[in-house]
N, C-alpha and C. Protein backbone atom coordinates (compact mmCIF):
# COMPACT_ATOMS: atom_id res chain seq x y z
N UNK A 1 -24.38 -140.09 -39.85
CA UNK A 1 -23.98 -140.45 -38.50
C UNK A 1 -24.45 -139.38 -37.54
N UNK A 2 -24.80 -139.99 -36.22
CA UNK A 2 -25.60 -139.37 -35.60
C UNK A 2 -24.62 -139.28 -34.14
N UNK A 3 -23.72 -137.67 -33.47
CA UNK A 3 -23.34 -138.43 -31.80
C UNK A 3 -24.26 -138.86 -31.20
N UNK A 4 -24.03 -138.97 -30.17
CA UNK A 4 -24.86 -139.44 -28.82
C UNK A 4 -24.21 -139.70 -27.50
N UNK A 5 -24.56 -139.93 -26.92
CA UNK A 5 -23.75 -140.11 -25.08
C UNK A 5 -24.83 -141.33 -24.47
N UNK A 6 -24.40 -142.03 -24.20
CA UNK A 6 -24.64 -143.63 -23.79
C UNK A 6 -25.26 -143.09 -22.36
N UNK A 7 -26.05 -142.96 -21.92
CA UNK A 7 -26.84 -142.83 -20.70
C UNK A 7 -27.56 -143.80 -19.80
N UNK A 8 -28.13 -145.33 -20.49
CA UNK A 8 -28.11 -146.35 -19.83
C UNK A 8 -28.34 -147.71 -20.69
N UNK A 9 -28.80 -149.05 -19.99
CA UNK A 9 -29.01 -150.25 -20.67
C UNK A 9 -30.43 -149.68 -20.86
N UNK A 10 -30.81 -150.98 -21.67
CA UNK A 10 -32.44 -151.38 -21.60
C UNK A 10 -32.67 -152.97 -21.68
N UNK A 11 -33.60 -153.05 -21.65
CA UNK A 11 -33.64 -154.54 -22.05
C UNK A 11 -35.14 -155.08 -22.08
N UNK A 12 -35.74 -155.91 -22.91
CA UNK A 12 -37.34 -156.36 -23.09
C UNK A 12 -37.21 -157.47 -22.89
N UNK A 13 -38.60 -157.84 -22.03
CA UNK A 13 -38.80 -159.59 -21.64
C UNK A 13 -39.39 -160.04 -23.40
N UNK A 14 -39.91 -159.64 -23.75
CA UNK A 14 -40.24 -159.84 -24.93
C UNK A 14 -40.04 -159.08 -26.22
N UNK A 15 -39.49 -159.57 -26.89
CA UNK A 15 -38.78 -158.46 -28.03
C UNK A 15 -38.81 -159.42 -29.53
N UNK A 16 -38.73 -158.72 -30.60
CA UNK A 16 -38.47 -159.44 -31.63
C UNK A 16 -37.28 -160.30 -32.28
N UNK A 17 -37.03 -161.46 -32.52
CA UNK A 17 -36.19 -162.45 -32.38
C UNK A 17 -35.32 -162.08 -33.06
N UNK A 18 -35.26 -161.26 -34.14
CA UNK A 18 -33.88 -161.03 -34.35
C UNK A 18 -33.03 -160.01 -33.44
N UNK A 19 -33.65 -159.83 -32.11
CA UNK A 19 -32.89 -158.47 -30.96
C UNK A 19 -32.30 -160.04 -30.19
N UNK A 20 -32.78 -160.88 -30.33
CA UNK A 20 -31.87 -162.11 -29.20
C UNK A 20 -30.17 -161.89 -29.08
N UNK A 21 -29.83 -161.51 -28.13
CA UNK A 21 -28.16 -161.59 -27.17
C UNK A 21 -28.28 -159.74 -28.37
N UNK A 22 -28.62 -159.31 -28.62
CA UNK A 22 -28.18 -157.61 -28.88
C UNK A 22 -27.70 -157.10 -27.22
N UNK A 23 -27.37 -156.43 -27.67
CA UNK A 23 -26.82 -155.39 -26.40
C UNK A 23 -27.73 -154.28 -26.89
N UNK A 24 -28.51 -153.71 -26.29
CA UNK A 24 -29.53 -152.07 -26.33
C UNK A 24 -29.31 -151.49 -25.03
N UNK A 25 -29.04 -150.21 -25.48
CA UNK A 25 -28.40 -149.18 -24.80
C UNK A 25 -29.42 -148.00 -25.44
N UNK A 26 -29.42 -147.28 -24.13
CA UNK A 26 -30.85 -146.06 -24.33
C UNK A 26 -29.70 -144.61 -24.56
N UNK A 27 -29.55 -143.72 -25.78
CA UNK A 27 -28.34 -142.96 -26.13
C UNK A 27 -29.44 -141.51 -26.52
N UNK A 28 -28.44 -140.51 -25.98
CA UNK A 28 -28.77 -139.46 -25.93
C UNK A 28 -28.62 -138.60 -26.98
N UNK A 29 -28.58 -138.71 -28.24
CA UNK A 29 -28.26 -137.66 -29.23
C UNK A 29 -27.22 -136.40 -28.78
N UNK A 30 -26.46 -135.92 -29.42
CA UNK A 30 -26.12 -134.46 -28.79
C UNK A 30 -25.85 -133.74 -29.98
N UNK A 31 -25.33 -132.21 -29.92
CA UNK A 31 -25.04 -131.41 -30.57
C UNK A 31 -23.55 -131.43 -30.20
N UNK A 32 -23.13 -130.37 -31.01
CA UNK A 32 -20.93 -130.15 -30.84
C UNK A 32 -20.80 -129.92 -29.55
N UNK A 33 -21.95 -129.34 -28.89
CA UNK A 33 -21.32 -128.50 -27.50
C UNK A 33 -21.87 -129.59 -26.48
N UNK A 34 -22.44 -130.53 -26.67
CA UNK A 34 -22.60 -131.92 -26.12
C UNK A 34 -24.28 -131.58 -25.09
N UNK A 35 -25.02 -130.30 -25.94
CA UNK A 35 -26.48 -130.27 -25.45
C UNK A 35 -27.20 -131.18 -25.97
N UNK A 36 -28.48 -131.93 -25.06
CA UNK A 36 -29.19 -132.91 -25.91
C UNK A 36 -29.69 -132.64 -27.13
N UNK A 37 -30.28 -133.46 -27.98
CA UNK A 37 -30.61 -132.85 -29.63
C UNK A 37 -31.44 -133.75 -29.52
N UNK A 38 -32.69 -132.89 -29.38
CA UNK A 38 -33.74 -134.62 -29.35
C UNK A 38 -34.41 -135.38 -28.18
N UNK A 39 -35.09 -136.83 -28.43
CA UNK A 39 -35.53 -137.31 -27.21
C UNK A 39 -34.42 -138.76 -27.01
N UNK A 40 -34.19 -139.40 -26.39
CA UNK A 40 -33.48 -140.43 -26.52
C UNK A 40 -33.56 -141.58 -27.07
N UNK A 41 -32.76 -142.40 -27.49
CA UNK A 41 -33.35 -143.52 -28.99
C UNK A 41 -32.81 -144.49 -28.07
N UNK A 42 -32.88 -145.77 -28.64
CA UNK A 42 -32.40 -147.27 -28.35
C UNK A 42 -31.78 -147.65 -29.50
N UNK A 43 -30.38 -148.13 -29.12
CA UNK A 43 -29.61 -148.51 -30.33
C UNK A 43 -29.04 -149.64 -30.01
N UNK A 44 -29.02 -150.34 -31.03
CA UNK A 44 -27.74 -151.55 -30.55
C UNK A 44 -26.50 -151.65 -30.41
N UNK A 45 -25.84 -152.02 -29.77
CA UNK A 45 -24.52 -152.15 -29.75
C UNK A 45 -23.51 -152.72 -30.25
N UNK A 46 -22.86 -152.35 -31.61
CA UNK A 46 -21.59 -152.81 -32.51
C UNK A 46 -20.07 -152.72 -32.31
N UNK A 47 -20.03 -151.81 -31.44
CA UNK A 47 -18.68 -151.61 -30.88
C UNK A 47 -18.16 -151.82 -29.02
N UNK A 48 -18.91 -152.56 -28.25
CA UNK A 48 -18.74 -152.44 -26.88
C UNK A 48 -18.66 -151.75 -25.98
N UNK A 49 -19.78 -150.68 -26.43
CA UNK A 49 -19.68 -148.89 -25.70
C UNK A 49 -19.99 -149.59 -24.42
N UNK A 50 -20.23 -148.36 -23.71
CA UNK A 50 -20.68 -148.67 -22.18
C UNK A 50 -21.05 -146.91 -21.58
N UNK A 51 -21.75 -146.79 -20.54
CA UNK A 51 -22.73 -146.26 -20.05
C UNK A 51 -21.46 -144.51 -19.96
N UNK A 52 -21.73 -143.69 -20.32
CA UNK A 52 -21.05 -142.43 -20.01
C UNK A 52 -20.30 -142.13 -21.39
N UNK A 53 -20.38 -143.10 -22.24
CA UNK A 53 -18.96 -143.12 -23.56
C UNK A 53 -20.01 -142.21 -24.98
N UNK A 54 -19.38 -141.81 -25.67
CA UNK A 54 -20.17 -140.75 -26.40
C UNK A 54 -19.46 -141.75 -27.70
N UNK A 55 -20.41 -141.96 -28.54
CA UNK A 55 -20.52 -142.96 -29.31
C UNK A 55 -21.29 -142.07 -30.97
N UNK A 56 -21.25 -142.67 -32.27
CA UNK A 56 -21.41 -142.52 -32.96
C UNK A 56 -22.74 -143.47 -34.06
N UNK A 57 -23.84 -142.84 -34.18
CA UNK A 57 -25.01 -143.64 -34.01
C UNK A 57 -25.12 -143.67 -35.89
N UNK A 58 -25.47 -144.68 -36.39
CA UNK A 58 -25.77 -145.14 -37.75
C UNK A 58 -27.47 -145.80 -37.72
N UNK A 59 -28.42 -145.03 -38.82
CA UNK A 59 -29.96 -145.42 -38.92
C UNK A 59 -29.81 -146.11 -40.50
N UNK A 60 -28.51 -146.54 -40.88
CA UNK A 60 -28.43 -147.51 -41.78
C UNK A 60 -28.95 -149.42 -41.42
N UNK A 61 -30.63 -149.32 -42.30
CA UNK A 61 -31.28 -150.43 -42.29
C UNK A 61 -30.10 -151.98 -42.47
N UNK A 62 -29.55 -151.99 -43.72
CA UNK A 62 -28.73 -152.96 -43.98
C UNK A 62 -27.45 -153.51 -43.02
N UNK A 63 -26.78 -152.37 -42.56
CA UNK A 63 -25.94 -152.52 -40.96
C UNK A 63 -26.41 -153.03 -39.73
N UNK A 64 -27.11 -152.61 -39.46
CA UNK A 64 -28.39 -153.36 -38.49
C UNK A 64 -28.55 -154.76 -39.01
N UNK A 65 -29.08 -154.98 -39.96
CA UNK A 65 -29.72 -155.97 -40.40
C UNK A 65 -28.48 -157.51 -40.33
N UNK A 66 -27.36 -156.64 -40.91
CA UNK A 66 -26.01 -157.53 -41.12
C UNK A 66 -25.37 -157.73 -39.43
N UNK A 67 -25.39 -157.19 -38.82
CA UNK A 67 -24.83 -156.83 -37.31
C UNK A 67 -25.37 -157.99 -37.08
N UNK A 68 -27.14 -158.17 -36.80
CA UNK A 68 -27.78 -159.21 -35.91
C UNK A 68 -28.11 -160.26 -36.92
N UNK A 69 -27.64 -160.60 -38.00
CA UNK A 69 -27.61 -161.63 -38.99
C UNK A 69 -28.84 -162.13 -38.96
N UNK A 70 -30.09 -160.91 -39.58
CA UNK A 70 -31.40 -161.09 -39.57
C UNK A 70 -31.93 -160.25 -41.39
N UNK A 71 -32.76 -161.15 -41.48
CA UNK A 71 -33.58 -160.53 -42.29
C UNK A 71 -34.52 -158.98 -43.00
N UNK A 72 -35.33 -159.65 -41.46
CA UNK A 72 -35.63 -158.39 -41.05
C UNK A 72 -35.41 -157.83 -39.69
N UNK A 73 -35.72 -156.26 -39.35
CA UNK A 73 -35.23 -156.29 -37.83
C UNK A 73 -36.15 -155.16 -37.59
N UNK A 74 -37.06 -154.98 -36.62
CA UNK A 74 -37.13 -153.62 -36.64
C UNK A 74 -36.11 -152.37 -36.04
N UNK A 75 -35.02 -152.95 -35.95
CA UNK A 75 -33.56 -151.80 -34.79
C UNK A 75 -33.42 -150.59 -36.55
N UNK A 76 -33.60 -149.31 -36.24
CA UNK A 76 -33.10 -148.19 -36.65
C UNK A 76 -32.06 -147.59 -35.93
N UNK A 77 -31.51 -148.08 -34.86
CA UNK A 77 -30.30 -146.89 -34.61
C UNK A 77 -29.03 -148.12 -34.19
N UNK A 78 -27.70 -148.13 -34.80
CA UNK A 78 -26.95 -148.89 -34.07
C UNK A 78 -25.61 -148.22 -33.88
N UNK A 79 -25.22 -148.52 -33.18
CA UNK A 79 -23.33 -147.82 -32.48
C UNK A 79 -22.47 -148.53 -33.21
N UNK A 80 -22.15 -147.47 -34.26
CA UNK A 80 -20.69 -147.70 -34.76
C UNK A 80 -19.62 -147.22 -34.29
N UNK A 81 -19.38 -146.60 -33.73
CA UNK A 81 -18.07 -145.84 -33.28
C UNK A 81 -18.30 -145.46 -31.74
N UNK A 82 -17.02 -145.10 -31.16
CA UNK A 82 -16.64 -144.68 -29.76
C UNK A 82 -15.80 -143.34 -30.39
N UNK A 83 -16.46 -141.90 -29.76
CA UNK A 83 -15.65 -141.11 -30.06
C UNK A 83 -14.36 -140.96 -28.91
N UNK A 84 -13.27 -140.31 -29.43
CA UNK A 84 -12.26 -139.87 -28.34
C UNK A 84 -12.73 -139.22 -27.46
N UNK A 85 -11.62 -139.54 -26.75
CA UNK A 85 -12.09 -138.60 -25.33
C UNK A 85 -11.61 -137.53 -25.59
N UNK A 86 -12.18 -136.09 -24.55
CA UNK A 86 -11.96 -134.54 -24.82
C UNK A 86 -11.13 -134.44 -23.66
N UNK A 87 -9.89 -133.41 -24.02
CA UNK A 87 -9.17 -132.97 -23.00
C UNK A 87 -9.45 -131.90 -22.36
């Protein structure tokens, strides 16, 4: 599992058919101290994050695959989790 911080949508006029009604969201990787780690990925959306929410990223092929009830897919990154909020 990978964090990340939800930074915006995305969306393709043309995309591969098993991404049809996905939610993709462009997510920022981070480290503990919440510095970027990385360049930013596109993941799908499994849990109903939304734009500012620091989320928990899975590059498990078969989760993906089962999420968008596809075969094949090319999606490597999808949102399993919403972390808590920090006080």
């Amino acid at each position: 599992m990978t964090p990340a911080l939800v930074v915006g949508r995305t969306h393709a006029t043309i995309k591969d058919a098993s991404l049809q009604g996905a939610t993709l969201w462009l997510v920022q990787p981070i480290m503990a101290d919440d510095r970027a780690d990385g360049f930013p990925l596109i993941a799908i959306d499994a849990v109903g994050a939304a734009v500012g929410d620091r989320v928990m990223l899975s590059s498990d092929g078969p989760l993906a695959r089962t999420r968008l009830n596809a075969e094949k897919t090319p999606v490597r990154w999808t949102i399993i989790g919403l972390a808590d909020q920090r006080n």
